[in-house]
C-alpha atoms as a PDB file:
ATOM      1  CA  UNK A   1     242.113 168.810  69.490  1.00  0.00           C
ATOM      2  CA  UNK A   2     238.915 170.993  70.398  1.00  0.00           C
ATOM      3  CA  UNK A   3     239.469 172.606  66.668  1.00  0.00           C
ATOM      4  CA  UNK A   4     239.596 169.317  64.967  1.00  0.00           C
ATOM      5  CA  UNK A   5     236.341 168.500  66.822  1.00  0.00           C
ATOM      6  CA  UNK A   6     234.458 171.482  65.966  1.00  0.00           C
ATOM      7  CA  UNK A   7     235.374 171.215  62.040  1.00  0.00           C
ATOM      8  CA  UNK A   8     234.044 167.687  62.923  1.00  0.00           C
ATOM      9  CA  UNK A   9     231.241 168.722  64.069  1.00  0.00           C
ATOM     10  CA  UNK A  10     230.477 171.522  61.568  1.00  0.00           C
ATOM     11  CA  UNK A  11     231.162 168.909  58.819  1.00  0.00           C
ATOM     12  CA  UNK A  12     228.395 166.391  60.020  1.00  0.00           C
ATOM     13  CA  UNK A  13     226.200 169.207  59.957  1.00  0.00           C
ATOM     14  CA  UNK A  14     226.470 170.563  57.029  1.00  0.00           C
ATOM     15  CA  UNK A  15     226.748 167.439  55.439  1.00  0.00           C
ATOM     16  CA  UNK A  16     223.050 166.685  57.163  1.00  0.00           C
ATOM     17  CA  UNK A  17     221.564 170.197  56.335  1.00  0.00           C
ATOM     18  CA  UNK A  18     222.893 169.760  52.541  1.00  0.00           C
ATOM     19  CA  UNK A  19     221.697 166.247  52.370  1.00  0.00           C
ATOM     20  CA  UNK A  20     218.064 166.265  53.588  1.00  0.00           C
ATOM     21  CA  UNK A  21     217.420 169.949  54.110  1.00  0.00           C
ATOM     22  CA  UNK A  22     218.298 172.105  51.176  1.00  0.00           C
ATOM     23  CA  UNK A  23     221.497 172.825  49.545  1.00  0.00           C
ATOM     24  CA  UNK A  24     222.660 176.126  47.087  1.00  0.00           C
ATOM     25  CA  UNK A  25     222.612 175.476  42.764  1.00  0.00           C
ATOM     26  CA  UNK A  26     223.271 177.729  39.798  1.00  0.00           C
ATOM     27  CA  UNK A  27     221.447 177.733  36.532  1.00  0.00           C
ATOM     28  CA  UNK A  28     223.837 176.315  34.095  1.00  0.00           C
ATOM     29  CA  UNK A  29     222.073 176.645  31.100  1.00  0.00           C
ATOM     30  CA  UNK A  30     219.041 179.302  29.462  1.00  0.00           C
ATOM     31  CA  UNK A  31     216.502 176.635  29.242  1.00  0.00           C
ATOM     32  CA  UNK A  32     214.707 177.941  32.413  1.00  0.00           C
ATOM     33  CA  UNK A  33     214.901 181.482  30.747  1.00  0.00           C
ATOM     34  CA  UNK A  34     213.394 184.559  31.576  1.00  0.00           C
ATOM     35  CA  UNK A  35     212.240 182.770  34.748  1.00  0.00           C
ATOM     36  CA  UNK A  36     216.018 181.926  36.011  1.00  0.00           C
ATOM     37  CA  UNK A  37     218.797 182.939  34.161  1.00  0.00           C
ATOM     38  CA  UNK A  38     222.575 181.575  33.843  1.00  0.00           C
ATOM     39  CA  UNK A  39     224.600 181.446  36.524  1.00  0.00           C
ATOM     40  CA  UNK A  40     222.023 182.751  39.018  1.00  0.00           C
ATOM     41  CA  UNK A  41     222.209 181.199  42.400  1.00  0.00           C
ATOM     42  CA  UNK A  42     219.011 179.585  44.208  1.00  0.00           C
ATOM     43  CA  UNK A  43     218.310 177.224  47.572  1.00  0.00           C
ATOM     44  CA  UNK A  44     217.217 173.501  46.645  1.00  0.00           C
ATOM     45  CA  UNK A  45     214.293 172.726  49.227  1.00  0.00           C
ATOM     46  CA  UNK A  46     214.643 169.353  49.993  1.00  0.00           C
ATOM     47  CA  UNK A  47     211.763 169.154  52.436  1.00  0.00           C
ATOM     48  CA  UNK A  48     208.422 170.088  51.228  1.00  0.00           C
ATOM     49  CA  UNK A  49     208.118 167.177  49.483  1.00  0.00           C
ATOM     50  CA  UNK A  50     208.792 164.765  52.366  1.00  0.00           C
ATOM     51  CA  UNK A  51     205.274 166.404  53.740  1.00  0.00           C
ATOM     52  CA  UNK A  52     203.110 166.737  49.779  1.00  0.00           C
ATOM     53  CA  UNK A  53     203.199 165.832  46.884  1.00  0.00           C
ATOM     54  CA  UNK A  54     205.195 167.907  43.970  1.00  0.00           C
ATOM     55  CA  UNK A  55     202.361 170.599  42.500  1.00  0.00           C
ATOM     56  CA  UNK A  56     201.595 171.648  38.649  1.00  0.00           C
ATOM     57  CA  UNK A  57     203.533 174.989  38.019  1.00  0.00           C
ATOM     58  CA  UNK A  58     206.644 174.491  40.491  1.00  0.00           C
ATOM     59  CA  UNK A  59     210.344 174.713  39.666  1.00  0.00           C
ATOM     60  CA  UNK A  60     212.266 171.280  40.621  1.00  0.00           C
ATOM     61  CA  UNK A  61     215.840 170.176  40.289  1.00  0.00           C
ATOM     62  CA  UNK A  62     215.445 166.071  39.725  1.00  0.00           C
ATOM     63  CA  UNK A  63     218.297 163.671  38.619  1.00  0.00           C
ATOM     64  CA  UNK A  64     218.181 163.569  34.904  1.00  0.00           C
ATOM     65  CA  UNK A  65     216.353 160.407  33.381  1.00  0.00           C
ATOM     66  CA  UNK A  66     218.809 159.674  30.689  1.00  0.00           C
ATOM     67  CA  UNK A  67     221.949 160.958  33.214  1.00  0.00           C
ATOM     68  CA  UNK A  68     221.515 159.459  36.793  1.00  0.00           C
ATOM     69  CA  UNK A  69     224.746 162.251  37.617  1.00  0.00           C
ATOM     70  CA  UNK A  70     223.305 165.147  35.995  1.00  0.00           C
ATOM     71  CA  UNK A  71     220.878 167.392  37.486  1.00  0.00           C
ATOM     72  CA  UNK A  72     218.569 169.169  35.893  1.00  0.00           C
ATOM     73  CA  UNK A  73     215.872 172.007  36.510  1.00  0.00           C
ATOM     74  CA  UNK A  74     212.286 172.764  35.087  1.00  0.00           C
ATOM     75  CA  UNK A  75     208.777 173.012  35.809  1.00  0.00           C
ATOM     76  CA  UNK A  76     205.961 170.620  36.407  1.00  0.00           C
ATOM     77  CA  UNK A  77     203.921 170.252  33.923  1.00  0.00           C
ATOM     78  CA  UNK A  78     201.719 167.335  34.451  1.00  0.00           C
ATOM     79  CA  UNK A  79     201.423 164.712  37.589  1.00  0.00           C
ATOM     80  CA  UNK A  80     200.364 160.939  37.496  1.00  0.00           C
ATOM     81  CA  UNK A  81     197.104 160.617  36.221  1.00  0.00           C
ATOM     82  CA  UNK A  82     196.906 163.814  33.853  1.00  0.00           C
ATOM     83  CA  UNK A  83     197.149 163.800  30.137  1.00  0.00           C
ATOM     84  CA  UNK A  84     199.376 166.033  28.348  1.00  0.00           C
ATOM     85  CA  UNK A  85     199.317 166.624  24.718  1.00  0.00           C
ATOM     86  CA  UNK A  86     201.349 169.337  22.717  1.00  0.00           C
ATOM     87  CA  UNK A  87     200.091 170.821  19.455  1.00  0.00           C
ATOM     88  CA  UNK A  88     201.790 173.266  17.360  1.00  0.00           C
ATOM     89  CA  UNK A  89     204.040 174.644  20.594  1.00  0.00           C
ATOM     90  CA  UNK A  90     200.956 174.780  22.441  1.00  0.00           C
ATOM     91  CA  UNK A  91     200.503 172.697  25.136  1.00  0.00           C
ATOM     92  CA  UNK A  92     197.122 171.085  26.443  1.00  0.00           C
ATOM     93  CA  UNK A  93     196.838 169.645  29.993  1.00  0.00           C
ATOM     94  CA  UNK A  94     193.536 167.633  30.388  1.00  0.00           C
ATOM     95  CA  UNK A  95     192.287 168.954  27.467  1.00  0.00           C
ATOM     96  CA  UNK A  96     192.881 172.492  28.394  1.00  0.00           C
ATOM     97  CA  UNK A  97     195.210 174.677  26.699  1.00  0.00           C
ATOM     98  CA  UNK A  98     197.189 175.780  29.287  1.00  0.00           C
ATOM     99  CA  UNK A  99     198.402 179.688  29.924  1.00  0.00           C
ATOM    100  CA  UNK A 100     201.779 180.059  30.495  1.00  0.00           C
ATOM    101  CA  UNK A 101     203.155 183.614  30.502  1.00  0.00           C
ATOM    102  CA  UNK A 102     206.751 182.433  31.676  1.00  0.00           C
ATOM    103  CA  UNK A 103     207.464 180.644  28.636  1.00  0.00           C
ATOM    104  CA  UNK A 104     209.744 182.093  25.468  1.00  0.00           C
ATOM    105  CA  UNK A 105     210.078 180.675  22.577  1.00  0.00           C
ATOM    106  CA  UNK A 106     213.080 181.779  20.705  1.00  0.00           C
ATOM    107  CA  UNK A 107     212.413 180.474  17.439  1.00  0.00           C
ATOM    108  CA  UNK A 108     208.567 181.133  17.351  1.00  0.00           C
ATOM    109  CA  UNK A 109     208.187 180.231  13.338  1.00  0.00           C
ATOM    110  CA  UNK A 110     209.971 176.996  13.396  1.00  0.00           C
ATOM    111  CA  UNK A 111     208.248 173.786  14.620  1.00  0.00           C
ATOM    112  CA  UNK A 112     210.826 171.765  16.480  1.00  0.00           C
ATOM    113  CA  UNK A 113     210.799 167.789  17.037  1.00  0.00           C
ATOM    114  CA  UNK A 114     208.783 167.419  20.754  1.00  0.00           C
ATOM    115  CA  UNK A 115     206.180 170.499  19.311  1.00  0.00           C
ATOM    116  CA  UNK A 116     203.656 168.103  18.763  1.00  0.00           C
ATOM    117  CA  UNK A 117     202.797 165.348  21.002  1.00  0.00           C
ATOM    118  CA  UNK A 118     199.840 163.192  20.979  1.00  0.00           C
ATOM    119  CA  UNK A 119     198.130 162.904  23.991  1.00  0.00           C
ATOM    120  CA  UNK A 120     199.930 161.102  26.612  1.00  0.00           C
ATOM    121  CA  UNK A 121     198.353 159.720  30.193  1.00  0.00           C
ATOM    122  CA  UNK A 122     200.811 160.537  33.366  1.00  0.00           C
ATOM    123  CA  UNK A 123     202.111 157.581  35.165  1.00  0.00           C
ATOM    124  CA  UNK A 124     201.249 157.376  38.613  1.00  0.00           C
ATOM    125  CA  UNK A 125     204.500 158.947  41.037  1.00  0.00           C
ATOM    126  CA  UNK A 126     205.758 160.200  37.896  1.00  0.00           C
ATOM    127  CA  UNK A 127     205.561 164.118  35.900  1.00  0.00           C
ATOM    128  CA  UNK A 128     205.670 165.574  32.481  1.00  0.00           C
ATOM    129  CA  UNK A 129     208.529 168.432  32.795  1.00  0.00           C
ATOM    130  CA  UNK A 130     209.176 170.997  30.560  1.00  0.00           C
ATOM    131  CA  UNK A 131     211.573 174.361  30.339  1.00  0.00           C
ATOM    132  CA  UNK A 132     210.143 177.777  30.040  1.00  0.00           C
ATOM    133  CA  UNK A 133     212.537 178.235  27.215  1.00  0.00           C
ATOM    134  CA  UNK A 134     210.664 176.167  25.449  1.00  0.00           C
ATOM    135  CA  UNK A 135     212.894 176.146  22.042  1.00  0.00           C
ATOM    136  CA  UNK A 136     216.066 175.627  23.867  1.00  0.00           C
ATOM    137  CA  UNK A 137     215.719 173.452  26.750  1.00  0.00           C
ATOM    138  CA  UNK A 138     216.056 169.519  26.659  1.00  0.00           C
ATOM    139  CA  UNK A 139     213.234 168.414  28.783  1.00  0.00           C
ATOM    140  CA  UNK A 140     210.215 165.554  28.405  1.00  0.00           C
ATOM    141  CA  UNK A 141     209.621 166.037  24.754  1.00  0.00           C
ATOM    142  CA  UNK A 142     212.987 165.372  24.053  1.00  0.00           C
ATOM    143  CA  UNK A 143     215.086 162.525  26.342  1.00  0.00           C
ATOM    144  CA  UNK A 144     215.834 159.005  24.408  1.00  0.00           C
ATOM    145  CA  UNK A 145     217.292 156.025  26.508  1.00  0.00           C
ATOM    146  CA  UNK A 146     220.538 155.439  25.238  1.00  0.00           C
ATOM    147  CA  UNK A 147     219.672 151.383  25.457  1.00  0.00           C
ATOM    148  CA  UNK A 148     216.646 150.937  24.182  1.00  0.00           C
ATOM    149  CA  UNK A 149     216.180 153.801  22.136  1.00  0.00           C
ATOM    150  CA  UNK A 150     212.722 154.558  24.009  1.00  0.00           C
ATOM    151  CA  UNK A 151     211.454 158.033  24.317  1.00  0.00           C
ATOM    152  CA  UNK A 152     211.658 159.097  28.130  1.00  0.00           C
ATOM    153  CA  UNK A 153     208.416 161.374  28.842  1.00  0.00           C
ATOM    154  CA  UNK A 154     208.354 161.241  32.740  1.00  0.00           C
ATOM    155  CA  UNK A 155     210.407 161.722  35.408  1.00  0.00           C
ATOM    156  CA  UNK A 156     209.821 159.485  38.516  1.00  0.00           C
ATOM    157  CA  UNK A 157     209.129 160.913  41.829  1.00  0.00           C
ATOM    158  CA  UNK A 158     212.319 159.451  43.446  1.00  0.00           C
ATOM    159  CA  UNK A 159     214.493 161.355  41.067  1.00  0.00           C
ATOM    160  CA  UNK A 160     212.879 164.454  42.915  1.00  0.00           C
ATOM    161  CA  UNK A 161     215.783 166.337  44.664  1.00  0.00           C
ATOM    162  CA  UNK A 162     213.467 168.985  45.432  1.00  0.00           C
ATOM    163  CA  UNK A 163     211.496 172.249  44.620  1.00  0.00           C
ATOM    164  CA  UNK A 164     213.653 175.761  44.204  1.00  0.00           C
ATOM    165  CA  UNK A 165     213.913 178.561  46.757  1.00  0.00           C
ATOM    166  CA  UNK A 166     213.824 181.921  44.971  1.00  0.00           C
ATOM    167  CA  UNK A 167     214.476 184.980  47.761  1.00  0.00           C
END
């Protein structure tokens, strides 16, 4: 009986600590490349952003917009109230290009679809996302509501899980 009740008891906590504290995910695919590569392992910090608001240039893991079960990780781009505009695999935040040494692109000839963007305005509570492997990842240029066949640019703060951990 005093067994049963300290498995209890671990379960409820770790059940609380994964829930609202931070929990462990792997990179699944190379769209984060070279900044986190497949099948690495990182911490989820689901705190921070209970206290600030998510910040240009971090890592998140949010719920995807076109796949409420799938998670997915990039980097903040943009935040509500910025414009965003990609030209030519460049991209432009406020009017400034932006420098970006984490980025690869692995087909640097080839313009893609999602390489050229007019100039969008942020939604307040909501960001502009993108993958460092900018050729290969499926990120804010790219995600098309099954339904309406609308182009998905943001993702809303409440699909925020939170920002990674790297030791």
């Amino acid at each position: 009986m005093r067994i049963l009740k300290l498995f209890l008891i671990a379960a409820v906590i770790t059940i609380f600590v994964r829930t609202f504290i931070f929990e462990g995910i792997y990179i699944a695919s190379d769209s984060m490349l070279p900044t986190l590569k497949v099948d690495d392992h990182f911490f989820v910090d689901k705190i921070t952003y209970r206290f600030r608001e998510p910040k240009k240039g971090e890592i998140i893991v949010f719920k995807s917009p076109i796949n409420e079960e799938k998670d997915l990780v990039k980097r903040i781009i943009a935040a509500g109230g910025d414009t965003v505009k990609i030209d030519n695999k460049d991209v432009y935040l406020n009017g400034q290009k932006l420098k970006e040494p984490y980025i690869i692109h692995t087909r640097p000839d080839e313009i893609l679809k999602g390489d050229k963007i007019s100039e969008l305005k942020i939604p307040e509570n909501n960001f502009f996302v993108l993958g460092d492997n900018r050729d290969e990842s499926n990120d804010s240029r790219d995600w098309i509501d099954k339904n309406t066949e609308q182009h998905i640019y943001f993702v809303p703060k409440d699909y925020i899980k939170g920002k990674i951990i790297r030791f």
